[in-house]
C-alpha atoms as a PDB file:
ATOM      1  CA  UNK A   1     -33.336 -22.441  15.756  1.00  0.00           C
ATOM      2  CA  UNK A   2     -33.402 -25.920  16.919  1.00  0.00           C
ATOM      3  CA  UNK A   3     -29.919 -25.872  17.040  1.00  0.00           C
ATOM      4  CA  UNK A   4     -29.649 -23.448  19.454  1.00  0.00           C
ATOM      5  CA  UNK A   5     -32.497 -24.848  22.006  1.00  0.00           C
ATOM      6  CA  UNK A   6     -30.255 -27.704  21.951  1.00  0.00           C
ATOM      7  CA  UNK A   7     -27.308 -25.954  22.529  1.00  0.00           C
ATOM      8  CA  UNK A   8     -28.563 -23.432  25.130  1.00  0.00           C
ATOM      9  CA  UNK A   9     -30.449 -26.404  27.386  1.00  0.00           C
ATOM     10  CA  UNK A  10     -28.075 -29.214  26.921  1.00  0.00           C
ATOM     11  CA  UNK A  11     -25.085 -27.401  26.923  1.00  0.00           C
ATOM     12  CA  UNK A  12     -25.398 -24.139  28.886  1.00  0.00           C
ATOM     13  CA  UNK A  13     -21.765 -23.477  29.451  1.00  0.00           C
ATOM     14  CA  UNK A  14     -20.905 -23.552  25.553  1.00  0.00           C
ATOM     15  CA  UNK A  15     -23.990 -21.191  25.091  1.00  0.00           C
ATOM     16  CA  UNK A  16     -22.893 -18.401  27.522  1.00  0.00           C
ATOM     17  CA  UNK A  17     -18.954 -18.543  26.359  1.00  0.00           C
ATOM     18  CA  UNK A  18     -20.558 -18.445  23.193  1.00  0.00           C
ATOM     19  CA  UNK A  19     -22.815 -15.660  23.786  1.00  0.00           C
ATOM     20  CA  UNK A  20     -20.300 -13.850  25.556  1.00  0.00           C
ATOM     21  CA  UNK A  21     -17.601 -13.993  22.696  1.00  0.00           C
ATOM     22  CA  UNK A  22     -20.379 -12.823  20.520  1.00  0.00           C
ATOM     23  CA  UNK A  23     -21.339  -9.790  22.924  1.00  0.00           C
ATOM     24  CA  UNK A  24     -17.582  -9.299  23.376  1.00  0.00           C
ATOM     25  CA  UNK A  25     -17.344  -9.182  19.471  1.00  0.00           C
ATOM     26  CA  UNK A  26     -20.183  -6.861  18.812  1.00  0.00           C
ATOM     27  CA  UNK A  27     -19.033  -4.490  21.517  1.00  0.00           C
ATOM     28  CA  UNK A  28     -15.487  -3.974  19.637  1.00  0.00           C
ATOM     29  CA  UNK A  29     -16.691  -3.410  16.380  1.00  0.00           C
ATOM     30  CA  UNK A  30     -19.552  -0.576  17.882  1.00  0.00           C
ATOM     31  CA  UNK A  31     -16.353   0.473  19.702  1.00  0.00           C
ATOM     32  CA  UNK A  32     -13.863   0.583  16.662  1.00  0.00           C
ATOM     33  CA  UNK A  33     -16.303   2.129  14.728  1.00  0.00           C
ATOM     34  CA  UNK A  34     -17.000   4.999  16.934  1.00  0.00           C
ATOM     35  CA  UNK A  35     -15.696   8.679  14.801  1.00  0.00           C
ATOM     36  CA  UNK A  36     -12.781  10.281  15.449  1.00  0.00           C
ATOM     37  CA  UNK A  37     -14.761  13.681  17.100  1.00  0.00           C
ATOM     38  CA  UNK A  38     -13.463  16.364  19.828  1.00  0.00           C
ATOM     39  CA  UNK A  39     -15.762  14.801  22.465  1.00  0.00           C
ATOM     40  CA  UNK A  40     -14.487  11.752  21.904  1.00  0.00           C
ATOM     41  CA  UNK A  41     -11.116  12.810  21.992  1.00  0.00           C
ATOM     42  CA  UNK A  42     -11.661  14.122  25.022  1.00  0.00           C
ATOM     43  CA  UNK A  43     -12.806  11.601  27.040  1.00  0.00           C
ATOM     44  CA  UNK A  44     -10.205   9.307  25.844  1.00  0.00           C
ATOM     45  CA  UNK A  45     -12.140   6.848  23.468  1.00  0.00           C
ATOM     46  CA  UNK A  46     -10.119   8.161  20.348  1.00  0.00           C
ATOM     47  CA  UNK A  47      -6.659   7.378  22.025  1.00  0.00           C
ATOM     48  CA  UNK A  48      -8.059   4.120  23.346  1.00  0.00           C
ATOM     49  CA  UNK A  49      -9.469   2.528  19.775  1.00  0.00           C
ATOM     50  CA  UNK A  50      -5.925   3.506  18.182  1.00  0.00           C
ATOM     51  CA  UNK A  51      -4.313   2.136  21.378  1.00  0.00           C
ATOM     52  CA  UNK A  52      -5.952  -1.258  20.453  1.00  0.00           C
ATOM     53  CA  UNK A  53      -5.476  -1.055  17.110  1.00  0.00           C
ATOM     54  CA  UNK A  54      -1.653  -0.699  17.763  1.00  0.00           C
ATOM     55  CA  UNK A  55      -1.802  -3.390  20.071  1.00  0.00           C
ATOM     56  CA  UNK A  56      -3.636  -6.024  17.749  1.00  0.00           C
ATOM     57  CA  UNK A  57      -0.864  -5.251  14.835  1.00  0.00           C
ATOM     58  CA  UNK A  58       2.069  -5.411  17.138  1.00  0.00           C
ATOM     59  CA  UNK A  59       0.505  -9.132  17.442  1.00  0.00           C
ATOM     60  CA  UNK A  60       0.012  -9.595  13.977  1.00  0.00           C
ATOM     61  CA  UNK A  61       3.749  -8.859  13.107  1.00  0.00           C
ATOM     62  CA  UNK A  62       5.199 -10.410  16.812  1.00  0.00           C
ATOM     63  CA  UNK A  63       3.490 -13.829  14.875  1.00  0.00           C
ATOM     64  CA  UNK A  64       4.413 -13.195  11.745  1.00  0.00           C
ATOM     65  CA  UNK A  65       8.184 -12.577  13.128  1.00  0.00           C
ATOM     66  CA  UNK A  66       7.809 -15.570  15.062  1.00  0.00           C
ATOM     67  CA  UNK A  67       6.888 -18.053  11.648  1.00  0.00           C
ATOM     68  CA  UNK A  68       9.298 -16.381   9.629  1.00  0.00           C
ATOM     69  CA  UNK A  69      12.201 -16.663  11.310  1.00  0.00           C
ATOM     70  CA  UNK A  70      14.405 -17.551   8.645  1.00  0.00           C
ATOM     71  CA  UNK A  71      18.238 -16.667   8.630  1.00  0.00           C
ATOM     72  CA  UNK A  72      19.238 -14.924  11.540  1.00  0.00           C
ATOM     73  CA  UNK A  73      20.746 -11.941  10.204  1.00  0.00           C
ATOM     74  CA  UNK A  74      22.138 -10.116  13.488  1.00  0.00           C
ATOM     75  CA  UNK A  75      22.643  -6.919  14.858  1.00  0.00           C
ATOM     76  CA  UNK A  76      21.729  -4.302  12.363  1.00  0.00           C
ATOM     77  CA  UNK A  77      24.039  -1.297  11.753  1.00  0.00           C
ATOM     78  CA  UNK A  78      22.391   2.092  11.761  1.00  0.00           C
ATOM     79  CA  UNK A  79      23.153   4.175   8.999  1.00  0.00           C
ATOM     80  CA  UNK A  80      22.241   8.120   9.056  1.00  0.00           C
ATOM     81  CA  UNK A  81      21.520  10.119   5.767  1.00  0.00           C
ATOM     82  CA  UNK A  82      19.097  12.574   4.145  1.00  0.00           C
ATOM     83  CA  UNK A  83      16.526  10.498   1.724  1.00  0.00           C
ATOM     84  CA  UNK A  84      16.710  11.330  -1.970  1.00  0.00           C
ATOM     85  CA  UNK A  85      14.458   9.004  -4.121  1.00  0.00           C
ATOM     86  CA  UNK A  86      13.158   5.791  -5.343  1.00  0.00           C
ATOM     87  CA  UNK A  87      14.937   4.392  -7.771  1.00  0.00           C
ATOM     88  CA  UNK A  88      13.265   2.528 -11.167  1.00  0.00           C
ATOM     89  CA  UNK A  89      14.195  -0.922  -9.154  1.00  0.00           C
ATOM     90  CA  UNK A  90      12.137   0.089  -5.837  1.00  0.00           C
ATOM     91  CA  UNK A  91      15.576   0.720  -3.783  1.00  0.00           C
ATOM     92  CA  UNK A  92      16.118   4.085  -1.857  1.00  0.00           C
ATOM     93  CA  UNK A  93      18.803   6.188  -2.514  1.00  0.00           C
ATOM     94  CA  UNK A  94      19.742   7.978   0.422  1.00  0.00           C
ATOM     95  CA  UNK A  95      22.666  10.707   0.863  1.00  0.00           C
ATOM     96  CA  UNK A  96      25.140   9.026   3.598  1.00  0.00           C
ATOM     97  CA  UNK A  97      28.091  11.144   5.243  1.00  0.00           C
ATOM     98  CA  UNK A  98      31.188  10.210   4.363  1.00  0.00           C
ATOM     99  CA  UNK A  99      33.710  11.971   5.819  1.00  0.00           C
ATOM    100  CA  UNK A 100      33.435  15.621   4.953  1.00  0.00           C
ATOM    101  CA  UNK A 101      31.720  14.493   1.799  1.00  0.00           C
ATOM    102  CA  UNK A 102      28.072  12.869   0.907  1.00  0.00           C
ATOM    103  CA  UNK A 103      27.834   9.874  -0.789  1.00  0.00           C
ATOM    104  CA  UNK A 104      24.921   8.687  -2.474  1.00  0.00           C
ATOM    105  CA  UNK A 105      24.303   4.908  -1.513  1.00  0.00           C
ATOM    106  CA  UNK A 106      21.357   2.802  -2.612  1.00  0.00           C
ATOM    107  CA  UNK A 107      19.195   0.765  -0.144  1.00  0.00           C
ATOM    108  CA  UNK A 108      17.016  -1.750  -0.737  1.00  0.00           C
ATOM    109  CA  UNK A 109      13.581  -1.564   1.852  1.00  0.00           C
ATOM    110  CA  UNK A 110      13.946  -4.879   3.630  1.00  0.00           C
ATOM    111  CA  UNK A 111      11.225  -7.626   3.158  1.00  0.00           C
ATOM    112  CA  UNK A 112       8.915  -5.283   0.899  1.00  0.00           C
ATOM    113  CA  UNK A 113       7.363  -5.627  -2.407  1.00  0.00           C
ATOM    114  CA  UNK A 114       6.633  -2.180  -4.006  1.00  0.00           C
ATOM    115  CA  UNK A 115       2.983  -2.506  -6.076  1.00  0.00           C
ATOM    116  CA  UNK A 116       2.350   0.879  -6.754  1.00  0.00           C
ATOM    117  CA  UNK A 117       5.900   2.142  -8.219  1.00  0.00           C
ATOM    118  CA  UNK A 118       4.341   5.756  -9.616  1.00  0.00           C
ATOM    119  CA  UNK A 119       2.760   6.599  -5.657  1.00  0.00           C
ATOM    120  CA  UNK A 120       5.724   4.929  -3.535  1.00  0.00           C
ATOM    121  CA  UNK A 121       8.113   7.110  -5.446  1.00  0.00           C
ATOM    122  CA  UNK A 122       5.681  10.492  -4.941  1.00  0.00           C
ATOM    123  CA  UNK A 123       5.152   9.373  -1.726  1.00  0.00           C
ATOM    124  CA  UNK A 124       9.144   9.555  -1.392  1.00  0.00           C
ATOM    125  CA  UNK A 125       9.422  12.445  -3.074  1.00  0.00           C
ATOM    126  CA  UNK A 126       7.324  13.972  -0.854  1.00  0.00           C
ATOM    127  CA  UNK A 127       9.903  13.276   1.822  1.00  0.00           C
ATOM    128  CA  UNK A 128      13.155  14.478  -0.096  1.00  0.00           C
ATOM    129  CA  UNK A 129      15.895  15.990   2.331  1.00  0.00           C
ATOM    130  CA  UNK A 130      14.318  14.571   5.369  1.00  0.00           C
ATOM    131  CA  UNK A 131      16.699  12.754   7.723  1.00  0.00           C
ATOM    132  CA  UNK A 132      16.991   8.982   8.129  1.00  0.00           C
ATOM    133  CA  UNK A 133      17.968   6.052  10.459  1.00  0.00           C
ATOM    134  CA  UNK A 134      18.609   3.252   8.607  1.00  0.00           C
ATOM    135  CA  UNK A 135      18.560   0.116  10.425  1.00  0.00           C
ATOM    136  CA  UNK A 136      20.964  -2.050   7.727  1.00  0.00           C
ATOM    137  CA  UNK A 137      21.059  -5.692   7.035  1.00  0.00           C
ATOM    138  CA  UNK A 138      23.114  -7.961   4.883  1.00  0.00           C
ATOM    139  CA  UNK A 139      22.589  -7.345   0.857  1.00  0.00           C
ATOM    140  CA  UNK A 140      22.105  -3.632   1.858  1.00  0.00           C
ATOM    141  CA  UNK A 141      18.193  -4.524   3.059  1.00  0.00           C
ATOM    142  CA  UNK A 142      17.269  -1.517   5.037  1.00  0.00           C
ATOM    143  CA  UNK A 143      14.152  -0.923   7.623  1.00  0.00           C
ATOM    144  CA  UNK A 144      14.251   3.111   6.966  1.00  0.00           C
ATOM    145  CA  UNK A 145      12.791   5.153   9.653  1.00  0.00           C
ATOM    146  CA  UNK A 146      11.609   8.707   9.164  1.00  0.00           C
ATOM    147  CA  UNK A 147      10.716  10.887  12.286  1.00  0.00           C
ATOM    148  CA  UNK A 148      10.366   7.681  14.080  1.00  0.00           C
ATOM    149  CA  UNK A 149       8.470   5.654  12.211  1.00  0.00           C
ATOM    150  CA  UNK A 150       9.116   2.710   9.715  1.00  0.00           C
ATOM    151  CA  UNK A 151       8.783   4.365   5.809  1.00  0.00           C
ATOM    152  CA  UNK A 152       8.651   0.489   5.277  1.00  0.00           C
ATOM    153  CA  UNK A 153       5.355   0.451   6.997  1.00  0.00           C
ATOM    154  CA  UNK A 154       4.070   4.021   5.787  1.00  0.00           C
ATOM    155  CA  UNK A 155       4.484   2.402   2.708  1.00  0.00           C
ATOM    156  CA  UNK A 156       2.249  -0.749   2.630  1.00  0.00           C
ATOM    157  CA  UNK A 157      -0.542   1.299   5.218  1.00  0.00           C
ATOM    158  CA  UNK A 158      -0.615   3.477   2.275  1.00  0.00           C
ATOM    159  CA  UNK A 159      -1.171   0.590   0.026  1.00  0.00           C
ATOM    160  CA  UNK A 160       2.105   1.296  -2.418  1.00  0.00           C
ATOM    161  CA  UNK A 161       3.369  -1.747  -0.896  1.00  0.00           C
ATOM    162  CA  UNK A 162       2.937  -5.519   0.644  1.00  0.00           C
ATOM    163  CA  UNK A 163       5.070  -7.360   2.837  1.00  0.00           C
ATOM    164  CA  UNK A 164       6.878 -10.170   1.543  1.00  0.00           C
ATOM    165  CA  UNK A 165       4.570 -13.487   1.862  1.00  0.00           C
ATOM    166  CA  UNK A 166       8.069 -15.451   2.649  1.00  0.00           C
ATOM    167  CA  UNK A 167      11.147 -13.229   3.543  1.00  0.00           C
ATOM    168  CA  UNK A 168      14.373 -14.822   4.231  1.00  0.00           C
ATOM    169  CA  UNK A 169      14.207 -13.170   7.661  1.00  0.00           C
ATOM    170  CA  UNK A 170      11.853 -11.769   9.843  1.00  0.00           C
ATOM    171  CA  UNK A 171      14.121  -8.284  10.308  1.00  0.00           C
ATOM    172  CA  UNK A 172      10.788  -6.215   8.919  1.00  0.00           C
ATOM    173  CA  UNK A 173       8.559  -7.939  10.804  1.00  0.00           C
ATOM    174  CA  UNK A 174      10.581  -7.591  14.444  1.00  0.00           C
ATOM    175  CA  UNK A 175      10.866  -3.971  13.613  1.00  0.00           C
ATOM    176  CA  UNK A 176       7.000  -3.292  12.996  1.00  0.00           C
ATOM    177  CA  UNK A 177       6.187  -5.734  15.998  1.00  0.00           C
ATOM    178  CA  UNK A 178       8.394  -3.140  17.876  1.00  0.00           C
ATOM    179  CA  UNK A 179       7.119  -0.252  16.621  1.00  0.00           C
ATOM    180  CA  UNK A 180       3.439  -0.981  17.124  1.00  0.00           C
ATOM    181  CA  UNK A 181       4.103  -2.196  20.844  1.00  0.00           C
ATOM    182  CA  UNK A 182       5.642   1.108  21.473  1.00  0.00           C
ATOM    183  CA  UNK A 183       2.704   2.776  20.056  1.00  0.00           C
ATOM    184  CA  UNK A 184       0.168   0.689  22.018  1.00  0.00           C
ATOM    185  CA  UNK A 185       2.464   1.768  25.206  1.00  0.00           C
ATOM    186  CA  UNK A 186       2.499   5.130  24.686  1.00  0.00           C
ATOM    187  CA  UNK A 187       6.009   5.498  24.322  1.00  0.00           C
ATOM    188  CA  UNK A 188       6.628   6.195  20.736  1.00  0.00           C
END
């Protein structure tokens, strides 16, 4: 207690930013916490906590893009398919057009590590015959994205999957960055 007497009379500018970051602090987590309930909903609190949350992971993976920038890897080419299944070596086979026939071409999801192989191929399964963009990369690395979101990201949310600590290139991480900053914006 002596430490703050000190601090709060001998340096009173520390002691309010202080005491503000702490009331700051306190009044996001009481925020955050808040349930997800109809009257909430309604007056906007709901779409406000998971416009911050949004917002606060589009930072996390904007940094995490930035410090990874690795190879540059360019443009990506967008592939369109119907998804099939994981494979027994965590790459997604997805049915591509090719010509007037389907080919079945396997993808590997780009910069993640799959920890949970038996609910990351359920959770695929679940998704069998749905359509895909797949945003492709060199060595066939693919960010796939199912009714507009990343299945790379529905993947590690769900906790079947981390991101890679050190990924040659930061072509997962721009993507997520992207997607979260169009959720926090209200435009995805």
């Amino acid at each position: 207690m002596q430490a703050i007497e000190t601090l709060k009379y001998e340096y009173p500018k520390v002691f309010a930013v202080l005491v503000g970051f702490i009331v700051i602090l306190s009044t996001l987590i009481v925020f955050m916490a808040l349930p997800d309930t109809p009257i909430l909903r309604a007056i906007g609190v709901t779409g406000a906590q998971g416009k911050f949350s949004a917002t606060t992971s589009g930072f996390y993976w904007t940094v995490r893009a930035r410090m990874h920038q690795g190879d540059d890897v360019g443009s990506p080419q967008t592939v369109f398919g119907t998804l099939m299944e994981l494979d027994d070596k965590g790459g997604v086979l997805v049915n591509v057009p090719a010509g007037n026939d389907w080919t079945k071409q396997r993808f590997t999801l780009a910069n993640v590590q799959i920890t949970d192989m038996y609910k990351a191929t359920s959770e695929i399964g679940s998704l069998r015959g749905v359509d895909v963009k797949l945003d492709c990369y060199k060595d066939s690395q693919a960010v796939v994205w199912v009714r507009g979101a990343p299945l790379n990201l529905k993947l590690i949310e769900s906790g079947f999957a981390t991101p890679v600590k050190d990924p040659q290139s930061s072509i997962f991480d721009k993507a997520f960055a992207t997607y979260y900053w169009r959720l926090a914006n209200g435009t995805n």
